[in-house]
C-alpha atoms as a PDB file:
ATOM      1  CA  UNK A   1    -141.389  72.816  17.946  1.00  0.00           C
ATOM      2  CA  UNK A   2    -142.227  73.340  21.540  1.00  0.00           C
ATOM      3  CA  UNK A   3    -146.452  72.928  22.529  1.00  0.00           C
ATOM      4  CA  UNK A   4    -146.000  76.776  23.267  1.00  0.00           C
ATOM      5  CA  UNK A   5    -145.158  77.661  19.519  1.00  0.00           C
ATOM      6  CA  UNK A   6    -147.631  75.196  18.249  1.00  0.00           C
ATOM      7  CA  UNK A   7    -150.627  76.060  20.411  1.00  0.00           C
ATOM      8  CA  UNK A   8    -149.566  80.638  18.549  1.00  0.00           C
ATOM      9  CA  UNK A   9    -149.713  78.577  15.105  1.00  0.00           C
ATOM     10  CA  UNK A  10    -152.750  76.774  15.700  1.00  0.00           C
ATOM     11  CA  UNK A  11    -154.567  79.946  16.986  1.00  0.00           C
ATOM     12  CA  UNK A  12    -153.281  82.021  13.776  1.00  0.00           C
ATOM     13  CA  UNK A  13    -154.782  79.506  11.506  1.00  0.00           C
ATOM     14  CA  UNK A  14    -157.842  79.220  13.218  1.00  0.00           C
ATOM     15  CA  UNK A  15    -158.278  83.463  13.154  1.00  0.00           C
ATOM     16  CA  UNK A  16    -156.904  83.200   9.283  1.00  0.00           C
ATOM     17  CA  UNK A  17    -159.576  80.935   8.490  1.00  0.00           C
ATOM     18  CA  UNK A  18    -162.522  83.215  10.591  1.00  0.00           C
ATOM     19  CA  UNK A  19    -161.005  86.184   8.586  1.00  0.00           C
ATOM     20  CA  UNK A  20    -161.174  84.510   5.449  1.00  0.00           C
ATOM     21  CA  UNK A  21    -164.970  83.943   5.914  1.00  0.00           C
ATOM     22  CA  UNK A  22    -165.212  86.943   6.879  1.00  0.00           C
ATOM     23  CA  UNK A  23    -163.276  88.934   4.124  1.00  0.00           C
ATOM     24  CA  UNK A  24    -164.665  86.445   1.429  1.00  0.00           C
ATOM     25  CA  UNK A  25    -167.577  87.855   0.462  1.00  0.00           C
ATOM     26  CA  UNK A  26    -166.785  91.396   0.280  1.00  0.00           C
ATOM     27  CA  UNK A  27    -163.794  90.621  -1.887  1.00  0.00           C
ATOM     28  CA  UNK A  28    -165.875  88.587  -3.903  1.00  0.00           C
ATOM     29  CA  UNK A  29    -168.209  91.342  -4.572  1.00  0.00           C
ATOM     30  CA  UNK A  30    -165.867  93.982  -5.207  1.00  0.00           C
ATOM     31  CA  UNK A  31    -163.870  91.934  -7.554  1.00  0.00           C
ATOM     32  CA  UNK A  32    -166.776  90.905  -9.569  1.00  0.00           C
ATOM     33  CA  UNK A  33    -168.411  94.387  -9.674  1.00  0.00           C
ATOM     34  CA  UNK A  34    -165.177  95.456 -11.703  1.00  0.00           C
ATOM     35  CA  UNK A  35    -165.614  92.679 -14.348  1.00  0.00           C
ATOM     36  CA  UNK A  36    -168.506  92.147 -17.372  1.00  0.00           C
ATOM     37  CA  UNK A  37    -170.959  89.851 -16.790  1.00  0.00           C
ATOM     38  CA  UNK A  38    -168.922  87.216 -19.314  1.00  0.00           C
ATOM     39  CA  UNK A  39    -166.116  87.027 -16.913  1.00  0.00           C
ATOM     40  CA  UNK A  40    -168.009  86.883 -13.846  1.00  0.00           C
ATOM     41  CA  UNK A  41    -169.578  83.641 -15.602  1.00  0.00           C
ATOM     42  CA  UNK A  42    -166.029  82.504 -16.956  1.00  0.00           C
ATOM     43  CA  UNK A  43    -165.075  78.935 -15.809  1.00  0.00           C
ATOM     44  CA  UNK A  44    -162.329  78.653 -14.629  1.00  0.00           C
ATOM     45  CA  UNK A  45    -163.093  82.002 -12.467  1.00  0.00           C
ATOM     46  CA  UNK A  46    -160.669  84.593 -14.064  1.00  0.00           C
ATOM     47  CA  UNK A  47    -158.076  85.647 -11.254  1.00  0.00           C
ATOM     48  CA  UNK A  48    -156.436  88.520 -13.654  1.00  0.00           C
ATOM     49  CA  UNK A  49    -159.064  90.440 -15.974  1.00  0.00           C
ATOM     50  CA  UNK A  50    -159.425  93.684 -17.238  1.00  0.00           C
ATOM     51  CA  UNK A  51    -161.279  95.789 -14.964  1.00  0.00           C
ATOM     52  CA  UNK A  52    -164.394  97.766 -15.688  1.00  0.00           C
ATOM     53  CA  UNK A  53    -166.690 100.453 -13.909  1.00  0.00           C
ATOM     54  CA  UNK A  54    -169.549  99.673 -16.611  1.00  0.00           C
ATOM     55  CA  UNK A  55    -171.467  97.775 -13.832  1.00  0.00           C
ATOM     56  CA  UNK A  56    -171.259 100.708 -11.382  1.00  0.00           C
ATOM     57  CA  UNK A  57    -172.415 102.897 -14.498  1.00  0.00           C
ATOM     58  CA  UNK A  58    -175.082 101.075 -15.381  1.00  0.00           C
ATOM     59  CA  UNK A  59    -176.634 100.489 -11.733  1.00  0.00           C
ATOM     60  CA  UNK A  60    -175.990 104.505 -10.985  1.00  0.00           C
ATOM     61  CA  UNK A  61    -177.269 106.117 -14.077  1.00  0.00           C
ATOM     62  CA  UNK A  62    -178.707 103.285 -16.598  1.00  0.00           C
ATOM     63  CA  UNK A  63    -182.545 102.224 -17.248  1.00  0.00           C
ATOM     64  CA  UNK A  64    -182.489 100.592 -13.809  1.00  0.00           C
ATOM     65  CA  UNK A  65    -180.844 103.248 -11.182  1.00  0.00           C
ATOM     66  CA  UNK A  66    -180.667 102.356  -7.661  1.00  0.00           C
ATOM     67  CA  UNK A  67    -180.319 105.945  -7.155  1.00  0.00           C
ATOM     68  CA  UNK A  68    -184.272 106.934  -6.090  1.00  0.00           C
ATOM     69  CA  UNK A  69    -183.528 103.198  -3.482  1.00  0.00           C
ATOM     70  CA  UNK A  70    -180.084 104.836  -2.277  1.00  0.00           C
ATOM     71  CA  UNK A  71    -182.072 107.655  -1.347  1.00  0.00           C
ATOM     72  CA  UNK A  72    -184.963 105.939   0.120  1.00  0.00           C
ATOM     73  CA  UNK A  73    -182.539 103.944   2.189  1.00  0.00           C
ATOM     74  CA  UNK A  74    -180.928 107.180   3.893  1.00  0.00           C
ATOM     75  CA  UNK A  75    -184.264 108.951   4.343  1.00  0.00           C
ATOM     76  CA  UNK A  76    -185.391 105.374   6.263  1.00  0.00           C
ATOM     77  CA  UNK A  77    -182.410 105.020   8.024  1.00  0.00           C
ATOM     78  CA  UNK A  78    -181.493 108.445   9.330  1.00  0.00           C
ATOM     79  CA  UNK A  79    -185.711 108.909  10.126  1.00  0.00           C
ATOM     80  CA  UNK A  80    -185.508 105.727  12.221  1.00  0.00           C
ATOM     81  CA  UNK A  81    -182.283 107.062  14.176  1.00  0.00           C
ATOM     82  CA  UNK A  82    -184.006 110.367  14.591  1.00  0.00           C
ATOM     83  CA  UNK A  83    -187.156 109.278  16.319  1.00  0.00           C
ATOM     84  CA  UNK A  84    -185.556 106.061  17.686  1.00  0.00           C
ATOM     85  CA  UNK A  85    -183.006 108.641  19.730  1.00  0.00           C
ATOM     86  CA  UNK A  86    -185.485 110.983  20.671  1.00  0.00           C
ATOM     87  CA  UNK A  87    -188.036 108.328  22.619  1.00  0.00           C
ATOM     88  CA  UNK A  88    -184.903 106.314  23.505  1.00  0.00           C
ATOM     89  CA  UNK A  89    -183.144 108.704  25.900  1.00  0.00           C
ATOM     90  CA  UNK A  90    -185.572 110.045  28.139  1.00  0.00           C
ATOM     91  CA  UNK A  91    -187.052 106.263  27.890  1.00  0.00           C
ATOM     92  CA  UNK A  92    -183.831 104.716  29.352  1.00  0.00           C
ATOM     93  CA  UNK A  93    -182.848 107.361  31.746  1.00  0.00           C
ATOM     94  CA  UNK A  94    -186.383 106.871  33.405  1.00  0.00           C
ATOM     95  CA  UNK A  95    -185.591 103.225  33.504  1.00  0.00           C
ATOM     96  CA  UNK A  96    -182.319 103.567  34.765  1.00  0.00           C
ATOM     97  CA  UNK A  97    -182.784 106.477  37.109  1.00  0.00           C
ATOM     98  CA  UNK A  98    -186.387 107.062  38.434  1.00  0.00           C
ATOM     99  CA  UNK A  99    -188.871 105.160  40.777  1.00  0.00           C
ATOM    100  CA  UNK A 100    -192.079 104.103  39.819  1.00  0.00           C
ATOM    101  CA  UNK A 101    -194.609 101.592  39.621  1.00  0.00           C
ATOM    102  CA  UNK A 102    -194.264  98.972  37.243  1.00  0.00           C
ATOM    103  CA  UNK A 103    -190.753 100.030  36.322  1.00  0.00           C
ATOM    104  CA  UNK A 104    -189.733  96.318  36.466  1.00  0.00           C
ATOM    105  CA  UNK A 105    -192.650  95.455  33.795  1.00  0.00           C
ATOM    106  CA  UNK A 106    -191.616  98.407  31.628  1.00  0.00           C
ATOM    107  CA  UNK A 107    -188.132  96.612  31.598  1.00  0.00           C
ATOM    108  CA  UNK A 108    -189.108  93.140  31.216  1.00  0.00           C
ATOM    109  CA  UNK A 109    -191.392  94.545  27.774  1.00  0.00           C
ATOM    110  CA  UNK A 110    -188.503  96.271  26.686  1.00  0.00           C
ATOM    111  CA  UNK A 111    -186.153  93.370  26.518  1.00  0.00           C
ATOM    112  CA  UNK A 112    -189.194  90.559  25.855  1.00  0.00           C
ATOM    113  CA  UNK A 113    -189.589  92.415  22.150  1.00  0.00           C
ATOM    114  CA  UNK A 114    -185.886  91.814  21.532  1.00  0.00           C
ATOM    115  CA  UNK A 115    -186.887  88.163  21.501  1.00  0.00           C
ATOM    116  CA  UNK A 116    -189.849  88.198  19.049  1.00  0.00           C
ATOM    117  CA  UNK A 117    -189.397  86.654  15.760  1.00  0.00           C
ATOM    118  CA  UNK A 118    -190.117  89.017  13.174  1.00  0.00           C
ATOM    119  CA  UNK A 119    -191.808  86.755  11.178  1.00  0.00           C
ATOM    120  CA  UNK A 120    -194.474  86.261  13.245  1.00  0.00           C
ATOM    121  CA  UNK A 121    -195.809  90.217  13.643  1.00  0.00           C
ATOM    122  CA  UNK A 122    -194.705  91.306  10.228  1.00  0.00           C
ATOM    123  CA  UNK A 123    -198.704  89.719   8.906  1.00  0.00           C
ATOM    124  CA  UNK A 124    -200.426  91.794  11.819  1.00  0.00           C
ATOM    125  CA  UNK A 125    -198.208  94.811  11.003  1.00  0.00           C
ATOM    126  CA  UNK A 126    -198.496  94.502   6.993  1.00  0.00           C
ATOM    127  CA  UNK A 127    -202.276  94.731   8.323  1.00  0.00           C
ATOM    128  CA  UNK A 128    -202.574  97.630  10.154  1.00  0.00           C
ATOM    129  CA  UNK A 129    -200.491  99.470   7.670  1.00  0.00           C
ATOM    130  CA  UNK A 130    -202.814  98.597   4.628  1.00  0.00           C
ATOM    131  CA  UNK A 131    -205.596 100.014   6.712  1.00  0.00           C
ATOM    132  CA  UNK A 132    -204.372 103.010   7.274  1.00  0.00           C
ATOM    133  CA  UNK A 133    -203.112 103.886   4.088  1.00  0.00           C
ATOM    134  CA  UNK A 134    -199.410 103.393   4.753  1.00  0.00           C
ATOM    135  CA  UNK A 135    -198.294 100.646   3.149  1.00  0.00           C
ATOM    136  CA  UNK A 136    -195.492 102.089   0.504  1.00  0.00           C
ATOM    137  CA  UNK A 137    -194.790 105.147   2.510  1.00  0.00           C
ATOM    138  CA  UNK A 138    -191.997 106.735   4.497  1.00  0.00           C
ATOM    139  CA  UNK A 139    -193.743 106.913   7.839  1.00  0.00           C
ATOM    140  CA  UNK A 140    -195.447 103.491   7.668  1.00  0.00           C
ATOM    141  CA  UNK A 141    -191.595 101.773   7.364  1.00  0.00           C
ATOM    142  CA  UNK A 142    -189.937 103.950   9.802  1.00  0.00           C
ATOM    143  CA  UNK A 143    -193.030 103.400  12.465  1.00  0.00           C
ATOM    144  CA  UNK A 144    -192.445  99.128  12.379  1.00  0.00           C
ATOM    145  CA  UNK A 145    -188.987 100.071  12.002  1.00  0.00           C
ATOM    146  CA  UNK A 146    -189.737 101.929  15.556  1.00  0.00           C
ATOM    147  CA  UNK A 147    -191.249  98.120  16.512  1.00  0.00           C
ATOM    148  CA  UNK A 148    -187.991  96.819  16.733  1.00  0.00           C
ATOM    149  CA  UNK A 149    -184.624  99.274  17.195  1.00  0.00           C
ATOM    150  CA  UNK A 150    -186.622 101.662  20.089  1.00  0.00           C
ATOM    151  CA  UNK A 151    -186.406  98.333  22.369  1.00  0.00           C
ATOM    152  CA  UNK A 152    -182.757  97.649  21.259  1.00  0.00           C
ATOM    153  CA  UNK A 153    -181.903 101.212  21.740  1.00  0.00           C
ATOM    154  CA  UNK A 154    -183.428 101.459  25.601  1.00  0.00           C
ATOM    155  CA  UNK A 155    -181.944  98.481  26.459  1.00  0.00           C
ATOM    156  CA  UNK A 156    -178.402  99.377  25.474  1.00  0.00           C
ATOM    157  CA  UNK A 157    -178.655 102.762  27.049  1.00  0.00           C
ATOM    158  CA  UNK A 158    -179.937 102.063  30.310  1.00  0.00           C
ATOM    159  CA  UNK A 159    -176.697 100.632  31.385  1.00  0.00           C
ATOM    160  CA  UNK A 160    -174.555 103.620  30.766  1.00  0.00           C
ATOM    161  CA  UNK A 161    -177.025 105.665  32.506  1.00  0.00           C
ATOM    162  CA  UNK A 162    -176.976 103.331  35.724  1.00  0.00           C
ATOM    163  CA  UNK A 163    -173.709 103.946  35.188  1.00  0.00           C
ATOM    164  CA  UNK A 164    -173.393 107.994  35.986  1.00  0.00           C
ATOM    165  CA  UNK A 165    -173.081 108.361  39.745  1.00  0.00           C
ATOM    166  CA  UNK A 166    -176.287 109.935  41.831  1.00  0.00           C
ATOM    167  CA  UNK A 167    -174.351 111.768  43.476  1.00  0.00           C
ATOM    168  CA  UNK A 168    -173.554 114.003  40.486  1.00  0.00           C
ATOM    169  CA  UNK A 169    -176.916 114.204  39.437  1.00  0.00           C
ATOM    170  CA  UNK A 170    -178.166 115.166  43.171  1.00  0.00           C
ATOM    171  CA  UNK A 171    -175.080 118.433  43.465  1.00  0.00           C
ATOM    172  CA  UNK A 172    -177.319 119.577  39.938  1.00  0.00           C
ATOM    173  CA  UNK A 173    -180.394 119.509  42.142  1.00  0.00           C
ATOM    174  CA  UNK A 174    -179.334 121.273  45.387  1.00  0.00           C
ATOM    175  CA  UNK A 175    -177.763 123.466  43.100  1.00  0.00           C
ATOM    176  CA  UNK A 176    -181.827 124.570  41.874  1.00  0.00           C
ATOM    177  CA  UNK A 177    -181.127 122.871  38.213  1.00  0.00           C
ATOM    178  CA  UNK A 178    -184.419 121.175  37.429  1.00  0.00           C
ATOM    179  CA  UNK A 179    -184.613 117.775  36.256  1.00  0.00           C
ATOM    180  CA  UNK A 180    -184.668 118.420  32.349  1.00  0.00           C
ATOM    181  CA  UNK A 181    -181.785 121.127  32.867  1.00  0.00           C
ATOM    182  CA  UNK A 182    -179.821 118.238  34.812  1.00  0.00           C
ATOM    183  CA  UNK A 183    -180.578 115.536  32.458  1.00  0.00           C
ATOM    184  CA  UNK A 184    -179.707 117.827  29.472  1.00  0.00           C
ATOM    185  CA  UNK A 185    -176.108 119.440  31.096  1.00  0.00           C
ATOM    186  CA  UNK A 186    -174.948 116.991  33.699  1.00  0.00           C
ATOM    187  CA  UNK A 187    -176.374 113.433  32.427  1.00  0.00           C
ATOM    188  CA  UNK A 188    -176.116 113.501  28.771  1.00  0.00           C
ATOM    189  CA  UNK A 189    -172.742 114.175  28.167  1.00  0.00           C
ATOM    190  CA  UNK A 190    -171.736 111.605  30.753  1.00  0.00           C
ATOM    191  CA  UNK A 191    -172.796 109.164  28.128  1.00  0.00           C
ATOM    192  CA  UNK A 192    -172.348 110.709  24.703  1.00  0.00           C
ATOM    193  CA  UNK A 193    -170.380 107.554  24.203  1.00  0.00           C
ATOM    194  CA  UNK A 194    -173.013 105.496  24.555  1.00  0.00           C
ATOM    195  CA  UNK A 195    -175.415 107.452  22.410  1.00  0.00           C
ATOM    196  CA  UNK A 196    -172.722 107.709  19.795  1.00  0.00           C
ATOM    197  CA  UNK A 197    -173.033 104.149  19.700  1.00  0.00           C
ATOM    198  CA  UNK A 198    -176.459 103.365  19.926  1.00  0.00           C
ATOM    199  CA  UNK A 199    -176.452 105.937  17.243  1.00  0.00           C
ATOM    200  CA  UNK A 200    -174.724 103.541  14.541  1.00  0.00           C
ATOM    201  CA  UNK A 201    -176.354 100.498  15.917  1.00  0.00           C
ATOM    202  CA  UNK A 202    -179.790 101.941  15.001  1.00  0.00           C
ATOM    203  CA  UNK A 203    -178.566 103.307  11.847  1.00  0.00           C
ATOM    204  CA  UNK A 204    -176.848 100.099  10.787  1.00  0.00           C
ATOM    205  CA  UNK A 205    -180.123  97.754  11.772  1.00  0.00           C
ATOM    206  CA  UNK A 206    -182.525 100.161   9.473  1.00  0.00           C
ATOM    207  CA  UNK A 207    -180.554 100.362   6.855  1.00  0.00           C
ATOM    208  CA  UNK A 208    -179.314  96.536   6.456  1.00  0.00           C
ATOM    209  CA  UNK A 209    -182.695  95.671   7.946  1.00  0.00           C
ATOM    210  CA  UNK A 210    -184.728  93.278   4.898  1.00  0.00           C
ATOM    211  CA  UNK A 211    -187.394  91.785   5.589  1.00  0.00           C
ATOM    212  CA  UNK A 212    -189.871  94.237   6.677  1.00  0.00           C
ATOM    213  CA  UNK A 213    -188.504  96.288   3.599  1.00  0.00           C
ATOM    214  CA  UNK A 214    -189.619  93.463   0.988  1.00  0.00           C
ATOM    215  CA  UNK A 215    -193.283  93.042   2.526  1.00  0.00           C
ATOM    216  CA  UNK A 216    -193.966  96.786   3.420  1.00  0.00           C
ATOM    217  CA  UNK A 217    -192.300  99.126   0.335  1.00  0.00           C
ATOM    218  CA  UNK A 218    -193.370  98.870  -2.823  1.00  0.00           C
ATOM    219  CA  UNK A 219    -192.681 101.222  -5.946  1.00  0.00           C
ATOM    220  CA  UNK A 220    -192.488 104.583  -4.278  1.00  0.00           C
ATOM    221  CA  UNK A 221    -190.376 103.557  -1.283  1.00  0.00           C
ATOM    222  CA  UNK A 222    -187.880 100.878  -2.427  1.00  0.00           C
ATOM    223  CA  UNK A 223    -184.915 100.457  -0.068  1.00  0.00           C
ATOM    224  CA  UNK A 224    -181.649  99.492  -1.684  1.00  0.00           C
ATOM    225  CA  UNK A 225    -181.346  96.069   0.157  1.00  0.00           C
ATOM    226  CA  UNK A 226    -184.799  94.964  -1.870  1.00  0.00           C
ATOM    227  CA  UNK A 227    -184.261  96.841  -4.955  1.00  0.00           C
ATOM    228  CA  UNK A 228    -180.450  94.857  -5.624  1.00  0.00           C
ATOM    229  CA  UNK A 229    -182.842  91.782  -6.677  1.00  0.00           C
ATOM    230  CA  UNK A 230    -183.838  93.697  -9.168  1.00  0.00           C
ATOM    231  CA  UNK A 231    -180.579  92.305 -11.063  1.00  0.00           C
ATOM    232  CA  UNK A 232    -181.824  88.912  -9.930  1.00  0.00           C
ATOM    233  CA  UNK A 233    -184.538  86.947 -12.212  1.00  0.00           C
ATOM    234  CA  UNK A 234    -186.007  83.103 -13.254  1.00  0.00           C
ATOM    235  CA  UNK A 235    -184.286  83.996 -16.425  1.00  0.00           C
ATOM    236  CA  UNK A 236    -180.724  85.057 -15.731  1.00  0.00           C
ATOM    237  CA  UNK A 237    -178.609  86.714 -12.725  1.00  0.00           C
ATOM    238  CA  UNK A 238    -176.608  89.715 -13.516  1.00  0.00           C
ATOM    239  CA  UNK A 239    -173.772  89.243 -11.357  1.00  0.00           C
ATOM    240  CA  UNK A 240    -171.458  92.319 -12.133  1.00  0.00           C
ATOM    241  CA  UNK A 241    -174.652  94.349 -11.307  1.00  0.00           C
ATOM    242  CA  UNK A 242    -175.390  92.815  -8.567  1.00  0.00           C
ATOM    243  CA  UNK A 243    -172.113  93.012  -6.920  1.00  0.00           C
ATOM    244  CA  UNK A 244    -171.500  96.577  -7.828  1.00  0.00           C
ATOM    245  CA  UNK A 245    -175.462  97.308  -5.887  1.00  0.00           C
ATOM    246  CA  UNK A 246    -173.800  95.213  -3.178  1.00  0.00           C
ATOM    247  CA  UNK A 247    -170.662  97.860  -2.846  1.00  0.00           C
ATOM    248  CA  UNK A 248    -172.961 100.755  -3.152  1.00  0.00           C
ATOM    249  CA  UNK A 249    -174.941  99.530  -0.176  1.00  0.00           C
ATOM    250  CA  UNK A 250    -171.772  98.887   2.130  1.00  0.00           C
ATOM    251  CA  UNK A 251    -170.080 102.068   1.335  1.00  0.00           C
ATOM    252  CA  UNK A 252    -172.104 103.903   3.832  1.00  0.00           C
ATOM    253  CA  UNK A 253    -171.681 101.013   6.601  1.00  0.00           C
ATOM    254  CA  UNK A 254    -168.201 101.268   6.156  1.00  0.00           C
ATOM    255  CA  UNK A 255    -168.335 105.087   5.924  1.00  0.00           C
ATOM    256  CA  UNK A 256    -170.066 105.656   9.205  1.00  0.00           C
ATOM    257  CA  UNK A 257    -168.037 102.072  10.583  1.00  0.00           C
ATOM    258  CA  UNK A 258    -164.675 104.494  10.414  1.00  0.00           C
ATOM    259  CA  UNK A 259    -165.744 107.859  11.168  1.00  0.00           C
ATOM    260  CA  UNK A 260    -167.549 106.817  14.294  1.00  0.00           C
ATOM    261  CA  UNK A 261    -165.045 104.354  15.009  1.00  0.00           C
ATOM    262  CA  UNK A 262    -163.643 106.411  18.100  1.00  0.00           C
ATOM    263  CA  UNK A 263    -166.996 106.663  19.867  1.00  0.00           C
ATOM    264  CA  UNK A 264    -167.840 103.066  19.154  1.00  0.00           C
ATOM    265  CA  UNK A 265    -164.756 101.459  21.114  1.00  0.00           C
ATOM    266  CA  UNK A 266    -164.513 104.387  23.370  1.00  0.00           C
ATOM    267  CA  UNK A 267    -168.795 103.917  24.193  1.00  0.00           C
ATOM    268  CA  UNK A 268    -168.293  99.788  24.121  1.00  0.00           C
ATOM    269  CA  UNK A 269    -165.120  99.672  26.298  1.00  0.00           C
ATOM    270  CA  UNK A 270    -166.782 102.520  28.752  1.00  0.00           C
ATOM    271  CA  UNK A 271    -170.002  99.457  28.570  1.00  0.00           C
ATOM    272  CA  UNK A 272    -167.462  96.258  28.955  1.00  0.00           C
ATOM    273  CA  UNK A 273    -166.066  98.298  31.962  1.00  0.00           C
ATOM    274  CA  UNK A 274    -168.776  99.987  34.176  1.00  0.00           C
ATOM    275  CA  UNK A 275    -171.063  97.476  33.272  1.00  0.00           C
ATOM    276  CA  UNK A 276    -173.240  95.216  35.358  1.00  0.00           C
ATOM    277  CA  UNK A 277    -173.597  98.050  38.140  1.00  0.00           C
ATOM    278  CA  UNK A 278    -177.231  98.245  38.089  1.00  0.00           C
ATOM    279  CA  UNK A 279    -179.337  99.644  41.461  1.00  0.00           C
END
């Protein structure tokens, strides 16, 4: 075997084994949300069983529905991306496009929160909220949710605005378009691609986001990712449960993953490309 042919085997085994750790787990749950709870404790582990939507039954429309946390999750989720969006593109495109004072400070804050560990503000936060009456609410989790994807989403948009040339966006002003009109027609669609992606980025971080979730919500706003450990006690673990909550909650992931999955390479490669081309 020449070192040419040995050097393509070695690198297939080394991506087989990254895409078995990969794949493991999510075959693991979906295979053990189809079984009962005796065969998900069966040793040895049952390859061929008799498969079952009881767990997905029980978890949807049983004593303990994760129903009212699907729908807390989605309300979180698509609230974050809404405000996060709104603040986030006129945000970057003043980074990325205006003159003023302290515009390198504003940028510096923006990416210095990317590096705070949430453990250490999530005390301060859980503070502020309890004072104010918003611990357990909607608005209280989406506003520290705010804390920490409105900094990830300004930093991953100014780039494709540095991106659009000037010169486009100085024919809109000798041609008497103001600046909101040339922002809005001109600027904007020039990097849809990158919005469509900071879209899913957002909504992916607030919805798999965790530990905020288990210190701020409570009964009324329980988001799916806290409510799975439900299934999980001192007593006993209900596996098939807790696999099938596990499914539920990366059905929209994977949902949104493939419908947006255009814009995502498309806004990425556009990103990878233009890159690097700040003024």
């Amino acid at each position: 075997m020449t070192a040419k042919r040995l050097r393509v085997a070695a690198l297939l085994a080394i991506s087989f084994v990254f895409l078995l750790a990969w794949a493991f787990p999510i075959i693991w749950s979906v295979l053990n949300s189809l079984k009962t709870d005796s065969d998900v404790l069966a040793y040895p582990p049952k390859l061929v069983f008799s498969p079952t939507l009881d767990a997905y039954r029980d978890v949807l429309f049983g004593s303990g529905s994760i129903l009212p946390n699907l729908v807390s999750s989605i309300i979180i989720s698509v609230g974050t991306t809404v405000v996060t969006m709104l603040m986030a593109v006129p945000a970057a495109y003043a980074l990325a496009r205006l003159r003023f004072r302290g515009k390198k400070f504003a940028g510096f804050y923006v990416l210095a929160t990317q590096m705070l560990p949430p453990v250490g503000i999530i005390i301060p936060y859980f503070l502020v909220l309890r004072n104010i009456g918003w611990i357990d609410t909607y608005q209280g989790i989406i506003l520290i949710y705010l804390s920490f994807s409105l900094p990830f989403a300004i930093w991953l948009l100014v780039s494709y605005f540095e991106d659009v040339p000037f010169e486009m966006e100085e024919a809109a002003y000798l041609d008497g378009a103001s600046r909101l009109r040339t922002l809005w027609r001109i600027i904007i669609p020039q990097v849809r691609g990158g919005i469509a992606v900071t879209v899913v980025f957002v909504f992916l971080n607030a919805w798999n986001e965790f530990l905020f979730a288990v210190v701020l919500s409570g009964n009324t706003v329980r988001p799916v990712t806290v409510a799975m450990f439900n299934f999980v006690s001192v007593e006993q673990t209900l596996w098939a449960k807790l696999a099938a909550v596990s499914v539920l909650a990366m059905l929209p992931v994977v949902v949104l993953g493939v419908v947006a999955q255009k814009h995502i390479v498309k806004g990425l490669t556009v990103g990878a490309v233009k890159g690097g081309g700040r003024r």
